[in-house]
Protein backbone atom coordinates (compact mmCIF):
# COMPACT_ATOMS: atom_id res chain seq x y z
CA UNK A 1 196.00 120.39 -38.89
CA UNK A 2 196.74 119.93 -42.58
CA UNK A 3 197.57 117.00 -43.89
CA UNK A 4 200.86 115.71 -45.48
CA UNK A 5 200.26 115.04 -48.77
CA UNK A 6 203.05 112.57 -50.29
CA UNK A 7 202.66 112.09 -53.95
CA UNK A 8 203.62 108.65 -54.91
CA UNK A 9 205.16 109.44 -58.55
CA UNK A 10 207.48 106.02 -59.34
CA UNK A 11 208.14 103.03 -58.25
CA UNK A 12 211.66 102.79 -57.79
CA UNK A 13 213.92 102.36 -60.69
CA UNK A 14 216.47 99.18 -60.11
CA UNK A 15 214.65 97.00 -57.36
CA UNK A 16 212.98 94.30 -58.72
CA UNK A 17 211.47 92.84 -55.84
CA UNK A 18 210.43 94.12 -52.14
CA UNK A 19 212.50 93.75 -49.03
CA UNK A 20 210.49 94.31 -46.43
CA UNK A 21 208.54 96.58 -43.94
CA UNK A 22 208.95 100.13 -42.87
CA UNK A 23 209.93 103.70 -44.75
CA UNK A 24 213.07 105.29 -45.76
CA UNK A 25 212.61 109.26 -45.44
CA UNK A 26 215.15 111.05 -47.60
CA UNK A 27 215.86 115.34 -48.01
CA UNK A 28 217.22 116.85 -51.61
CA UNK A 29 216.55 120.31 -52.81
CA UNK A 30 214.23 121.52 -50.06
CA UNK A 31 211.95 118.00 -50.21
CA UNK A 32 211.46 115.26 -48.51
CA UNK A 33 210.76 112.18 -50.33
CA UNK A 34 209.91 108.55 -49.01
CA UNK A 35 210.58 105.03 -50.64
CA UNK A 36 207.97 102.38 -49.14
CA UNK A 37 209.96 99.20 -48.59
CA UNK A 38 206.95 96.96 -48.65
CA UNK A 39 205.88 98.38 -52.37
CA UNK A 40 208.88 99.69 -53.82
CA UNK A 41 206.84 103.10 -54.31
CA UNK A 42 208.78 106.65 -53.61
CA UNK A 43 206.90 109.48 -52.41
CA UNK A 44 207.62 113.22 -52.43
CA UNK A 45 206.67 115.82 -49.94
CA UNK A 46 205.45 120.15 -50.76
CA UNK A 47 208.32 122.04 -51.26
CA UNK A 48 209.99 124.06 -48.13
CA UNK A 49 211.28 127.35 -49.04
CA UNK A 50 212.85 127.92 -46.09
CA UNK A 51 215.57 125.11 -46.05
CA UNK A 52 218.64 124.87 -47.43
CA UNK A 53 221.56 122.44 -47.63
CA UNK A 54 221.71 119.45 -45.16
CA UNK A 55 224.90 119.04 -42.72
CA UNK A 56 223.68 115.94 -41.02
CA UNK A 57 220.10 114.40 -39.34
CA UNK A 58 218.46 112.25 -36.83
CA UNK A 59 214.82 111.12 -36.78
CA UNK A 60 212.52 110.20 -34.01
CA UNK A 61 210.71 106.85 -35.24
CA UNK A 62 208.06 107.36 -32.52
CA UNK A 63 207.19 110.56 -33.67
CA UNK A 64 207.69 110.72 -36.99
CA UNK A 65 210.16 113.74 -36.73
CA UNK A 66 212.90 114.41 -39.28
CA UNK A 67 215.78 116.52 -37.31
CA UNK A 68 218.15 118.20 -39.49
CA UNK A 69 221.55 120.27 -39.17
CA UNK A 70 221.46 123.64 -41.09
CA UNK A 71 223.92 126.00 -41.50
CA UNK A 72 224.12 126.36 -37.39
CA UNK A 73 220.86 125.26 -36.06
CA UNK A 74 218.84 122.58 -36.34
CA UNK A 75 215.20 121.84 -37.66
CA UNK A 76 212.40 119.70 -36.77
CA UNK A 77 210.44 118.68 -38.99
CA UNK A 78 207.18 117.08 -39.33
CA UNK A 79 206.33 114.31 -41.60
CA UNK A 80 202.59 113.98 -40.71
CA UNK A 81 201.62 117.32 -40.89
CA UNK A 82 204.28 119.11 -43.52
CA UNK A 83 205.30 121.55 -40.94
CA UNK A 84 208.75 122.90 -39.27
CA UNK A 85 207.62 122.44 -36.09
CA UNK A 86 210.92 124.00 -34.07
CA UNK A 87 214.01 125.61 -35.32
CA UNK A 88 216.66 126.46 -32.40
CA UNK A 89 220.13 127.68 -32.64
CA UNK A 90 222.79 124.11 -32.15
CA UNK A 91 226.03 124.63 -34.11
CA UNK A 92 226.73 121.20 -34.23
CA UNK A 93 228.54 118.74 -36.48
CA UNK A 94 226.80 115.74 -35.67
CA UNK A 95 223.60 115.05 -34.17
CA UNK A 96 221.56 111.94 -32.53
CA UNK A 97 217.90 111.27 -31.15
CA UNK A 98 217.77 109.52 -27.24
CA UNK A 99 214.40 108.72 -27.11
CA UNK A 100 214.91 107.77 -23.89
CA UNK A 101 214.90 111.33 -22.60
CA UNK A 102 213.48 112.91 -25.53
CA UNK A 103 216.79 114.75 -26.47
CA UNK A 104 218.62 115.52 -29.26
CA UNK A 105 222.38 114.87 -28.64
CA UNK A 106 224.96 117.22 -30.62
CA UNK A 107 228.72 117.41 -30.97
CA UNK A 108 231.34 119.31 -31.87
CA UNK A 109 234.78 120.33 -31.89
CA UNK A 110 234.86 118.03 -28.37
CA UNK A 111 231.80 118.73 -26.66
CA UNK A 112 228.49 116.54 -26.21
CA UNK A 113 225.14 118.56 -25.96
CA UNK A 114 221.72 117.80 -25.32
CA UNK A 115 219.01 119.35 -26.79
CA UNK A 116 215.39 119.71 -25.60
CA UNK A 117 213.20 119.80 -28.39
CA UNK A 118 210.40 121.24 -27.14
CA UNK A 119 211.76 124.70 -25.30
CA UNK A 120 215.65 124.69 -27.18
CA UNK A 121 217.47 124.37 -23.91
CA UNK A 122 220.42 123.23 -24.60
CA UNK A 123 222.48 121.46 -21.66
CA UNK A 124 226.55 120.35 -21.75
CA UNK A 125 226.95 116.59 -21.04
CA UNK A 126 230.43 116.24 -21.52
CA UNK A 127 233.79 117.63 -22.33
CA UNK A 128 235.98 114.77 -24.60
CA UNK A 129 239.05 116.09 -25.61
CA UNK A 130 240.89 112.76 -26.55
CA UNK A 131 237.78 111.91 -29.68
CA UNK A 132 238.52 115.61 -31.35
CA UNK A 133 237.48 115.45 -35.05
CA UNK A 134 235.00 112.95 -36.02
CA UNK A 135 233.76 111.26 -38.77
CA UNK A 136 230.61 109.35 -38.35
CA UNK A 137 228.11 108.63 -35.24
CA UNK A 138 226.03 106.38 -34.53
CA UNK A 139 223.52 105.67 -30.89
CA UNK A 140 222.34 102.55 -29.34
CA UNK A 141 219.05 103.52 -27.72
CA UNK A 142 218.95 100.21 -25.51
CA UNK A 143 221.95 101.30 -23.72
CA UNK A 144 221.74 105.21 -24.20
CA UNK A 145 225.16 105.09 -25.80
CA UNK A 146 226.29 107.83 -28.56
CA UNK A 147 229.51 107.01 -30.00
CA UNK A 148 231.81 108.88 -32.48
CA UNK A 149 234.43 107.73 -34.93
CA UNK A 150 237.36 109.55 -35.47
CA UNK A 151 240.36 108.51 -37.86
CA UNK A 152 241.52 105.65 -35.65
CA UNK A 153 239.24 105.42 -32.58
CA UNK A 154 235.79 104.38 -31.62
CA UNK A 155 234.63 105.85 -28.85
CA UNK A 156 231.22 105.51 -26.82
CA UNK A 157 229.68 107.79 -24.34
CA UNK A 158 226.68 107.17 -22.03
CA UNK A 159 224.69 110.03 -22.81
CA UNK A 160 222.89 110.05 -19.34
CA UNK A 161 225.92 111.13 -17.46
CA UNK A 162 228.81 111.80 -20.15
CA UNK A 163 231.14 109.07 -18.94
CA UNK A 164 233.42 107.22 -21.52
CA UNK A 165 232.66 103.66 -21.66
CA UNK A 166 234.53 102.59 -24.71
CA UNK A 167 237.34 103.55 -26.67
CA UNK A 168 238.32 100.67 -28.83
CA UNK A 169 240.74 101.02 -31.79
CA UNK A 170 238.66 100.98 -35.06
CA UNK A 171 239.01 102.69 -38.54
CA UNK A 172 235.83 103.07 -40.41
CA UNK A 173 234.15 106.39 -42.40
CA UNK A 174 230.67 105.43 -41.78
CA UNK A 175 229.45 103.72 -38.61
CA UNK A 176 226.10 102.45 -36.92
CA UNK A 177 224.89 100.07 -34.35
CA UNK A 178 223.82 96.87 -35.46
CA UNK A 179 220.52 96.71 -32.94
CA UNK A 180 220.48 92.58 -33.55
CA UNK A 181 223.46 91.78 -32.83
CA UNK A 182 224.93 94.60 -30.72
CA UNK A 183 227.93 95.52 -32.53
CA UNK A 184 229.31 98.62 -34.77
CA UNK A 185 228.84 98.17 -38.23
CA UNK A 186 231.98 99.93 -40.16
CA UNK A 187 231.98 101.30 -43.48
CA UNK A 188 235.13 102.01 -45.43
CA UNK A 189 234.48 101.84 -48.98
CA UNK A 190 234.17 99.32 -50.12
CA UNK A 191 234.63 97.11 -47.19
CA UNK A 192 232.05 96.75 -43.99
CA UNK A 193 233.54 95.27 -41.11
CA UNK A 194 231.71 95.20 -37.37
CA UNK A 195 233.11 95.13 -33.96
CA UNK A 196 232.74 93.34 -31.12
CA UNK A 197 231.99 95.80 -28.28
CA UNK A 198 233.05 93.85 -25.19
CA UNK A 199 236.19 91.88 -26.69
CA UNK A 200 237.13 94.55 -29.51
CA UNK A 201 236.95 92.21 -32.05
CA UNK A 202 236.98 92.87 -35.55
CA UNK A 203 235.08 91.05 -38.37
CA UNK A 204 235.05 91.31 -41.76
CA UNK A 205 231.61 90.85 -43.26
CA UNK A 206 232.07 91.87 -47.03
CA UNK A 207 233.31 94.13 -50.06
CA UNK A 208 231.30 96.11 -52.28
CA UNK A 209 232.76 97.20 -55.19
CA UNK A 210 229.35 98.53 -56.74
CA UNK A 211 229.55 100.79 -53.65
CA UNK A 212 232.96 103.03 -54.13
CA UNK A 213 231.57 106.05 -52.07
CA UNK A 214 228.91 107.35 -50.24
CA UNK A 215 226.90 110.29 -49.04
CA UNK A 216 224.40 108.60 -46.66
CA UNK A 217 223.79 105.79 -44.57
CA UNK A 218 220.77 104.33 -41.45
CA UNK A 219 219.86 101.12 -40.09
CA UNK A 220 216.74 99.82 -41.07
CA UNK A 221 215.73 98.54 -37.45
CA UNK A 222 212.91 95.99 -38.58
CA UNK A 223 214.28 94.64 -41.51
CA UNK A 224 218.54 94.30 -39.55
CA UNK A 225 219.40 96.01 -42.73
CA UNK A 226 222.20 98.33 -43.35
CA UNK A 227 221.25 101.31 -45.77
CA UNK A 228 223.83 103.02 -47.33
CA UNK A 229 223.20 106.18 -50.25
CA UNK A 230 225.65 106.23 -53.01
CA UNK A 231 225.03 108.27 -55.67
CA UNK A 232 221.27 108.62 -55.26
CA UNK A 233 221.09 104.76 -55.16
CA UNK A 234 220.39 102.98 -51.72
CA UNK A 235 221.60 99.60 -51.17
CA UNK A 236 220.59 97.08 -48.74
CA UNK A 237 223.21 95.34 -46.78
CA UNK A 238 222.38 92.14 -44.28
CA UNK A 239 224.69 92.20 -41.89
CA UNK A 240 224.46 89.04 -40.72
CA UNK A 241 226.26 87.36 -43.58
CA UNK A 242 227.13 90.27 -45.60
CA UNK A 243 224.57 89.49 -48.41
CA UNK A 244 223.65 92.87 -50.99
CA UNK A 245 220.12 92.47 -50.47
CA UNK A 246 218.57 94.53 -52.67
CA UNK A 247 219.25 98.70 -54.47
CA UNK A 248 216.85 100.90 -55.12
CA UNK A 249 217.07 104.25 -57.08
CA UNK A 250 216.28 107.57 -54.06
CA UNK A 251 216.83 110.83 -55.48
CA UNK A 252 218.01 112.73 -52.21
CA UNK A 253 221.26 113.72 -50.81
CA UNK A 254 220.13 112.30 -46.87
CA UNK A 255 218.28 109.47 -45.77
CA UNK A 256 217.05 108.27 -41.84
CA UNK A 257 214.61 105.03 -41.46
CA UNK A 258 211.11 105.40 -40.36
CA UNK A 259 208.58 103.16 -38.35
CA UNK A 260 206.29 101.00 -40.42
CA UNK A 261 203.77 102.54 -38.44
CA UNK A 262 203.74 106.06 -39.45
CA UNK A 263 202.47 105.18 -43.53
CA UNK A 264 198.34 105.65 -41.54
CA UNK A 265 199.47 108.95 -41.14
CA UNK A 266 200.07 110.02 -44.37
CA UNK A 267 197.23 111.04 -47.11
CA UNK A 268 198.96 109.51 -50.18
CA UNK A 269 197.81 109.63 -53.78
CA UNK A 270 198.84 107.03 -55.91
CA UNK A 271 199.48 108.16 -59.82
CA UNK A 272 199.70 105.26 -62.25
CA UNK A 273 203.95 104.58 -63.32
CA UNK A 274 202.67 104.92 -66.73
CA UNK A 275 201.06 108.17 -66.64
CA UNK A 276 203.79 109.53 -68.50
CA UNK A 277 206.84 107.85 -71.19
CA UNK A 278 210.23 108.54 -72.02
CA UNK A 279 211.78 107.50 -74.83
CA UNK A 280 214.12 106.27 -75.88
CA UNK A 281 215.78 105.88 -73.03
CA UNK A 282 218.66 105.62 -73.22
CA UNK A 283 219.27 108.37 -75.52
CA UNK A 284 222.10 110.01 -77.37
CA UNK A 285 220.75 113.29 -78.40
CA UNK A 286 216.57 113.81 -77.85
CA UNK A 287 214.25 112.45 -75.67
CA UNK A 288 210.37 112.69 -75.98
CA UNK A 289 208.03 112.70 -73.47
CA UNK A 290 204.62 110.89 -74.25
CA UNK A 291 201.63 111.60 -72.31
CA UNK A 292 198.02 111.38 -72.71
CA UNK A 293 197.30 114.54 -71.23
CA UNK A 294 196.65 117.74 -73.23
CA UNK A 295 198.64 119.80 -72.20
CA UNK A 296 202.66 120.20 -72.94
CA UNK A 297 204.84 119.68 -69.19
CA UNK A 298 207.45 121.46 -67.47
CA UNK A 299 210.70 119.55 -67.16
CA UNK A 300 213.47 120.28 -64.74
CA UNK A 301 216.85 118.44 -65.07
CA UNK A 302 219.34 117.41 -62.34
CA UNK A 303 222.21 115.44 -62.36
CA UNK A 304 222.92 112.59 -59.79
CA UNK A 305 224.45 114.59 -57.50
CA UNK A 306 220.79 116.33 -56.96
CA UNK A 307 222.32 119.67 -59.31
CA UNK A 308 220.01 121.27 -61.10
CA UNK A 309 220.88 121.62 -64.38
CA UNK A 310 218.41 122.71 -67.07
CA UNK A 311 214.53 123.74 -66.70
CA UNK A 312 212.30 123.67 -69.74
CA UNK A 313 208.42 125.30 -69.37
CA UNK A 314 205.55 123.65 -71.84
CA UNK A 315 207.37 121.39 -73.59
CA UNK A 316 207.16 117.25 -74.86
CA UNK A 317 211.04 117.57 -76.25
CA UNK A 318 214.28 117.42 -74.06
CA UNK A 319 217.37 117.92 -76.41
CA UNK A 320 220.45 116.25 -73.92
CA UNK A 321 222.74 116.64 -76.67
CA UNK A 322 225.34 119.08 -75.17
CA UNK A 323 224.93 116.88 -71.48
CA UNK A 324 227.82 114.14 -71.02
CA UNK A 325 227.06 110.57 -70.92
CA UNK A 326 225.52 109.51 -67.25
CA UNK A 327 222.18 109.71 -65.18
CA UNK A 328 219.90 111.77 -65.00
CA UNK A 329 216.49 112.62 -63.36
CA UNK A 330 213.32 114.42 -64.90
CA UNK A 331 211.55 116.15 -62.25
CA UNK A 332 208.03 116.17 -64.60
CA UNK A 333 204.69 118.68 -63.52
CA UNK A 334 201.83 119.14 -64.72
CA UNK A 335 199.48 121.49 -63.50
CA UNK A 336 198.64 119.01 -60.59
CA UNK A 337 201.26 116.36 -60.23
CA UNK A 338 204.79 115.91 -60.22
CA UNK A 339 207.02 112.76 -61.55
CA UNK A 340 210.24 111.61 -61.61
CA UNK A 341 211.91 109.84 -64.47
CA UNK A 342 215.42 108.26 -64.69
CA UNK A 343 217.02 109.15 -67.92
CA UNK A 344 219.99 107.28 -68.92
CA UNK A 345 222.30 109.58 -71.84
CA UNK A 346 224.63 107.75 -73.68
CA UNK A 347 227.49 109.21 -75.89
C-alpha cells in the first residue's frame, strides 16, 4: 500500500496561537488538504483527477475515510493511503456516517437511505414527507439520531428504525450536535443559537459579525468546538459561552474533523515557511517571489472562492495589476514541492 504523502507547505496564515488536538480535513480543486490543530501547520494531499465539485460530505473518524457527494454518487476516500477506495451510485442531497452500523445515511427529496459502504447496497429507512426540503444535517452517534433542518422545523430520526422522534420548531441554515452538551447548535449568520432537545428551548449563545456567510461547517469533537468555513477562513466557536476562539486561513471549499489519532498514519514532510518570500505583500501592482533555489517557479492564482484565475510557468514576477483589490492565494511548485502563499492586493 502506498503511502499518503501530505506536504506540509504553511503554517496557517491568521492564527496566532494553537487550539488544540485533532485534524481538520478539507477538499478544493480535486485536493484534500489538512490543518493540524496542535501546530497550526496545513497539509495538502496528490491531486485526484477523477473528482469534481463537492455537493456535501461525511467522514468516518475511526477510519479515516472522507465520504463525499458528487454529481449523483458518492466517494470514499482514503486519507491514509491516497486512494478512492469505493464509488457507488446515491443521488443524495445530504449525507451522514452511523458508525454504529457502519452506514452511510442519505436523503433526499423525503426519503432516508442507508448505505453499505463496503458492497453499495443501498436500503430505504424511511419515508418523511412532512421535513421536504432541507437545509442542513447534522447526527448524534450516541443516540443514532440524523436530523434535518428545513426552513422552520428541526426534525430528528432514529436511523435504526426510521421513526420520528423530534420535530421541534427551529430556524437555523447550518446545524450540528453539540456532543458535550447534547443540544443543536444553529447557525444563521451571524447569530448561533442551540436548542434544548427535550424542553425545545432556545438559547442564544452569540453574534458574529466577522462571519456574514458561510460555505462549511463540523464539530470538532475533542476540542467542543464549532468550525465554521467562511470564505476560505475557519473559525473556532466554543459553544459553551459563545467565545471566537481562534481563525485560521484553509484554502478549500469543504471541511469534516478528523481523530487526533490518524496524524501516525500519515508520511508528512515538513518544508521550512520560509522556503520561499513574497513581497511586498500587500501589493498594488507586482509582486516578487524570492527564493533561494535556482530555478524560476510556476505560479497558479485563485481567488478566495477557490477560482482559478491566472497560471504563470518559470517565472519570479506576478503582475496583479489588472486583479481587483482582495485575497488571493499562490499555489507555488517547484519541481518537487508545492506552497501556498496568501497575497493580499490592494487598490
Amino acid at each position: 500500500m502506498k503511502k499518503a504523502l501530505f506536504l506540509i507547505i504553511f503554517h496557517a496564515l491568521v492564527a496566532s496561537s494553537v487550539i488544540g488536538q485533532g485534524k481538520l480535513y478539507g477538499y478544493n480543486m480535486q485536493q484534500f488538504y489538512t490543518l493540524d490543530l496542535s501546530t497550526g501547520e496545513i497539509g495538502i494531499s496528490p491531486e485526484f483527477p477523477t473528482l469534481g465539485g463537492i455537493g456535501g460530505s461525511a467522514f468516518d473518524i475511526n477510519n479515516g475515510l472522507y465520504m463525499m457527494i458528487g454529481v449523483d454518487d458518492v466517494i470514499i476516500v482514503n486519507m491514509a493511503s491516497d486512494t478512492i477506495i469505493n464509488q457507488f451510485p446515491f443521488d443524495v442531497g445530504a449525507i451522514a456516517y452511523n458508525p454504529n452500523n457502519n452506514r452511510i445515511l442519505g436523503y433526499t427529496g423525503s426519503t432516508l437511505f442507508a448505505l453499505d459502504p463496503d458492497n453499495g447496497n443501498i436500503t430505504t429507512i424511511g419515508e418523511f414527507p412532512e421535513i421536504g426540503s432541507f437545509l442542513s444535517e447534522a447526527f448524534d452517534p450516541t443516540n443514532g439520531i440524523f436530523f434535518l433542518q428545513n426552513q422552520e422545523k428541526l426534525f430528528g430520526i432514529d436511523a435504526s428504525d426510521g421513526t420520528l422522534v423530534y420535530e421541534l420548531d427551529f430556524q437555523a441554515t447550518a446545524i450540528e450536535f453539540d456532543i458535550n452538551s447534547g443540544e443543536i447548535l444553529g447557525f444563521s449568520p451571524p447569530n448561533l443559537q442551540s436548542i434544548n432537545l427535550s424542553t425545545g428551548t432556545i438559547s442564544d449563545i452569540g453574534t458574529y459579525p466577522e462571519i456574514p456567510s458561510f460555505s462549511g461547517h463540523t464539530y470538532d469533537i475533542d476540542n467542543n468546538r464549532l468550525v465554521i468555513l467562511a470564505q476560505q477562513v475557519v473559525y473556532f466557536i466554543d459553544p459553551s459561552n459563545g467565545a471566537l476562539v481562534e481563525q485560521y486561513d484553509f484554502p478549500v471549499v469543504d471541511i469534516e474533523y478528523g481523530n487526533p489519532e490518524l496524524t501516525s498514519i500519515f508520511d508528512f514532510e515538513y518544508l521550512a515557511a520560509s522556503s520561499i518570500q513574497l513581497f511586498p505583500n500587500p501589493t498594488s501592482d507586482k509582486i516578487f517571489l524570492q527564493t533561494d533555489a535556482i530555478q524560476n517557479l510556476d505560479v497558479s492564482i485563485y481567488n478566495a472562492q477557490g477560482v482559478l484565475l491566472k497560471e504563470l510557468d518559470n517565472t519570479r514576477e506576478v503582475d496583479l495589476s489588472e486583479l481587483c483589490a482582495g485575497i488571493y492565494y499562490f499555489f507555488i511548485k517547484n519541481r518537487t514541492q508545492t506552497f501556498i502563499k496568501k497575497v493580499i492586493k490592494v487598490e
